[in-house]
N, C-alpha and C. Protein backbone atom coordinates (compact mmCIF):
# COMPACT_ATOMS: atom_id res chain seq x y z
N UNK A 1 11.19 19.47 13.09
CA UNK A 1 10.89 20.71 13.77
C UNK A 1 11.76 21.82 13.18
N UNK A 2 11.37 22.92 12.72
CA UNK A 2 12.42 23.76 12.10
C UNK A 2 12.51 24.74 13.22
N UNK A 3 13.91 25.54 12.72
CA UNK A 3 14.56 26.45 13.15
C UNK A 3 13.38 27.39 13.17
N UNK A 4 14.05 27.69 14.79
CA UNK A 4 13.41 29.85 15.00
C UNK A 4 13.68 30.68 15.27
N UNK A 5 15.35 30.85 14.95
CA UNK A 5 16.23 31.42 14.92
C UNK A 5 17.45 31.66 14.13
N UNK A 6 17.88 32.74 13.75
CA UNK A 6 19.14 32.50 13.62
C UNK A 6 20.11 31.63 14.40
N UNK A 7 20.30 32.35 15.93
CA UNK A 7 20.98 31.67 16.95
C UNK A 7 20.72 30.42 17.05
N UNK A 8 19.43 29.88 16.95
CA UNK A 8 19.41 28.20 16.84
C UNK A 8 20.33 27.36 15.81
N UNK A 9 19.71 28.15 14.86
CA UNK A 9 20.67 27.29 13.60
C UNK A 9 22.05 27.68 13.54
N UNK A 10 22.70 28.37 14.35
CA UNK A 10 24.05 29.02 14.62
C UNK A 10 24.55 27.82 15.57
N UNK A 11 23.50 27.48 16.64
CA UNK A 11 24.11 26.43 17.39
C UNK A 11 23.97 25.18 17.20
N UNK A 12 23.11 24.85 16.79
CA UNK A 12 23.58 23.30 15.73
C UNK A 12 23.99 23.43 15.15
N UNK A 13 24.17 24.13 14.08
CA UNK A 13 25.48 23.85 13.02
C UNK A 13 26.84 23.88 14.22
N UNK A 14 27.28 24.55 15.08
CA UNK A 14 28.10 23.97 15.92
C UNK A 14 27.64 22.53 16.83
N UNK A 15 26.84 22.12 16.99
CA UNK A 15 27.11 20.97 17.88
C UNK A 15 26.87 20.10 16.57
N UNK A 16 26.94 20.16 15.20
CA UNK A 16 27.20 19.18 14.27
C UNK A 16 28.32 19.43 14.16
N UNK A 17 29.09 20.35 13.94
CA UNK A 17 30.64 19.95 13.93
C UNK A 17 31.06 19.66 15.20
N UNK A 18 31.01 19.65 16.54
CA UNK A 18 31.06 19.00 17.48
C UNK A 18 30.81 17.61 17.41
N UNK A 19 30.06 17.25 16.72
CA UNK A 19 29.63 15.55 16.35
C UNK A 19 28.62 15.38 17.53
N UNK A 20 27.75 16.26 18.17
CA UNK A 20 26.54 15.86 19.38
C UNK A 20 25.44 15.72 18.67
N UNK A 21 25.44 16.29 17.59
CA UNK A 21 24.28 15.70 16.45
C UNK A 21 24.63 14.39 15.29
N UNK A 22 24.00 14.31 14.37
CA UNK A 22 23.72 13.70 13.22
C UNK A 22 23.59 14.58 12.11
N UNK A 23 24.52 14.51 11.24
CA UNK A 23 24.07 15.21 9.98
C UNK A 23 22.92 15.13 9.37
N UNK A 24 22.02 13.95 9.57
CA UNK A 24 20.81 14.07 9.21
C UNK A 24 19.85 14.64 10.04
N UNK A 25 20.16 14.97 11.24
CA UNK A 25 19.42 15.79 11.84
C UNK A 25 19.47 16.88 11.80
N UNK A 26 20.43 17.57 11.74
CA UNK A 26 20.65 18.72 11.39
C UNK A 26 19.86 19.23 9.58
N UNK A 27 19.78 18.46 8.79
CA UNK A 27 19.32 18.38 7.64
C UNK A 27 17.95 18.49 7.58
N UNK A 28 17.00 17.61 9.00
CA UNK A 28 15.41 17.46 8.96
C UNK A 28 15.60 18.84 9.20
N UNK A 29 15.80 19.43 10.09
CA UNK A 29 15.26 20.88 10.62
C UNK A 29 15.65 21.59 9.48
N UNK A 30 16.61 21.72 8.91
CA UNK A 30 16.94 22.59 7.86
C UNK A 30 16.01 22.47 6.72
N UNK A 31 15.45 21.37 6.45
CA UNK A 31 14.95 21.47 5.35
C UNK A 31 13.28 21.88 5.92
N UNK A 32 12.97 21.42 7.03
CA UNK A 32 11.62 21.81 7.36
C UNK A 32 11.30 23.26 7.82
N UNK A 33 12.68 24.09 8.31
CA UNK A 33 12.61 25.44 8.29
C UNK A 33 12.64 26.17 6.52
N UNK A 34 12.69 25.72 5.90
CA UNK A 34 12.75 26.15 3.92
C UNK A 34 13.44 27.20 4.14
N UNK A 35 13.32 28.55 3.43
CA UNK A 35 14.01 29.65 3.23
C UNK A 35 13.06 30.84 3.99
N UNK A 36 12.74 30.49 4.89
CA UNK A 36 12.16 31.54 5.77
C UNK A 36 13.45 32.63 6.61
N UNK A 37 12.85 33.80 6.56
CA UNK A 37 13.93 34.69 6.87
C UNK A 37 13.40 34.70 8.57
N UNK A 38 14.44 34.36 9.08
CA UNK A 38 14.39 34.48 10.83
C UNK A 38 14.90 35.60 11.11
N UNK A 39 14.11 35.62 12.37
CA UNK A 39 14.66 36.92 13.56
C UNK A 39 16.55 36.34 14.34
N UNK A 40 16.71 37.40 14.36
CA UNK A 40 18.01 37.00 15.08
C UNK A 40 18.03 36.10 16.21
N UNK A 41 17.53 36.62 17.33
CA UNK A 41 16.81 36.00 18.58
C UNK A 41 15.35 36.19 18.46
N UNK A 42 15.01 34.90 19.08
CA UNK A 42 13.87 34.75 19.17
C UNK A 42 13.03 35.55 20.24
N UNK A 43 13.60 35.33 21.64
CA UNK A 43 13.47 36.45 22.96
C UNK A 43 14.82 36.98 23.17
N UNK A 44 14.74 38.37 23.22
CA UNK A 44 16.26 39.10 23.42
C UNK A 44 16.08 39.23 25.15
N UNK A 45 17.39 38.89 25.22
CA UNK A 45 17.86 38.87 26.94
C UNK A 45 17.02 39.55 27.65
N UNK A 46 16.91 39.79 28.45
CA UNK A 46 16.11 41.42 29.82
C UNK A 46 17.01 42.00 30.03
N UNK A 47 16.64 43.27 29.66
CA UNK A 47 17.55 44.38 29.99
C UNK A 47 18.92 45.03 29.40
N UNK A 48 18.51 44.33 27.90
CA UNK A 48 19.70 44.29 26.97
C UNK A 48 19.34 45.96 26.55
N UNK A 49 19.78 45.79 25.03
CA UNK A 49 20.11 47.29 24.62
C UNK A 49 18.30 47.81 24.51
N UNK A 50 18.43 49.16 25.13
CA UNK A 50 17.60 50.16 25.29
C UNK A 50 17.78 51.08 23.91
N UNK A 51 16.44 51.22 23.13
CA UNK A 51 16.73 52.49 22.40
C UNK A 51 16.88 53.76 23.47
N UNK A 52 17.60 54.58 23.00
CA UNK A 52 17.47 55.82 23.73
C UNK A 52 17.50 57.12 22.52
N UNK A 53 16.87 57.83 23.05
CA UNK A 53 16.71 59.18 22.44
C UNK A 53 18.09 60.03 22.54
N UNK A 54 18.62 60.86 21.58
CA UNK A 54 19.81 61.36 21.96
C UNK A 54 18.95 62.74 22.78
N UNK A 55 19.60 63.02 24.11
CA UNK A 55 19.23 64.41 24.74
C UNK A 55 19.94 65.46 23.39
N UNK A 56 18.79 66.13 23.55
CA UNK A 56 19.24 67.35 22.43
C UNK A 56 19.49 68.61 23.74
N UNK A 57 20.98 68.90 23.09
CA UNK A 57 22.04 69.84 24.11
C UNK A 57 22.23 71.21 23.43
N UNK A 58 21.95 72.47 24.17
CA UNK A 58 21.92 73.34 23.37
C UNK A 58 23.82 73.59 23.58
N UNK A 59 24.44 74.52 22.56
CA UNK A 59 25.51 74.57 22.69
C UNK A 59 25.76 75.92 23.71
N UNK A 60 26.71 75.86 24.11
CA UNK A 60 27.11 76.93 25.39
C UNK A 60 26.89 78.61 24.55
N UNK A 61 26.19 79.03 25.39
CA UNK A 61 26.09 80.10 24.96
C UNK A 61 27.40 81.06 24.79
N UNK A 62 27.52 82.15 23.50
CA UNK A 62 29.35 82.73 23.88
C UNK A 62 28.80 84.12 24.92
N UNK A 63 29.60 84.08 25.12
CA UNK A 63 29.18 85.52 26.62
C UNK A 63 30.58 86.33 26.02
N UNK A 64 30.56 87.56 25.88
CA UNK A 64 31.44 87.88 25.07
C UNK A 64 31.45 89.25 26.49
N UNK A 65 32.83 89.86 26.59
CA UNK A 65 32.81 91.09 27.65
C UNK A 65 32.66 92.01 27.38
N UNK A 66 31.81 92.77 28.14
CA UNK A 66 31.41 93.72 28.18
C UNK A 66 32.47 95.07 28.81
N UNK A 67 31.88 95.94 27.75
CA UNK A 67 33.01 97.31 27.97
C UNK A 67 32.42 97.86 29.26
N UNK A 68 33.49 98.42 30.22
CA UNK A 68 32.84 98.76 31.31
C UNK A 68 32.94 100.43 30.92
N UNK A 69 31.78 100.78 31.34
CA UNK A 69 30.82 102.31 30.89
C UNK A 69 31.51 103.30 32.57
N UNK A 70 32.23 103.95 32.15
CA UNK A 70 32.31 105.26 33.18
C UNK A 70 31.00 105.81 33.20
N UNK A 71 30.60 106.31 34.52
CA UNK A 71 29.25 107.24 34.32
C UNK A 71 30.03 108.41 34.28
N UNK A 72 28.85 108.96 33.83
CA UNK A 72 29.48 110.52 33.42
C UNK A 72 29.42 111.53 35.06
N UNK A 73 30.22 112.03 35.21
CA UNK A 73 30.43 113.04 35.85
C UNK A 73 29.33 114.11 35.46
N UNK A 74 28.46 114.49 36.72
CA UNK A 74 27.51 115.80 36.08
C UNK A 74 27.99 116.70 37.47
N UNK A 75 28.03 117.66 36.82
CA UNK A 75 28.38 118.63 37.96
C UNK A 75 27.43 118.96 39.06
N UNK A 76 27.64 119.07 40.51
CA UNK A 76 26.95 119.01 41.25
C UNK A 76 26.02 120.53 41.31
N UNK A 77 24.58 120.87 41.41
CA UNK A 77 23.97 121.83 42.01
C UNK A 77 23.59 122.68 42.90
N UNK A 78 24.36 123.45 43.12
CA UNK A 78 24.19 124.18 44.46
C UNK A 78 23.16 124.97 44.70
């Protein structure tokens, strides 16, 4: 039965150095998976990483002060 994963073949090769396998078992699958390029995980967890969009933020506007304007004095009309 070959590998369908990375993570699979990540974890037998540990439970062969653990000794819970057989080196020749570890060998059938290896050789019956050939050089096929695997997915990392096969099903990724629920609710693992989300792409997200970056919010596009405008930058703070500069507000710069304003000169304060005397009104002009107009002479009154009698």
């Amino acid at each position: 039965m070959p590998f369908k994963s990375k993570a699979q073949r990540r974890k037998f090769a540990e439970l062969l150095v653990d000794g819970k396998i057989t080196d020749e078992q570890y060998e059938e699958w290896n050789r019956s998976t050939g050089k096929k390029e695997l997915p990392e995980r096969l099903h990724p967890a629920p609710g693992g990483k989300k792409k997200t969009t970056r919010k596009k933020t405008t930058a703070p506007k500069k507000t710069t002060a304003r000169k304060k304007t005397t009104k002009k004095k107009t002479a009154k009309k009698r």
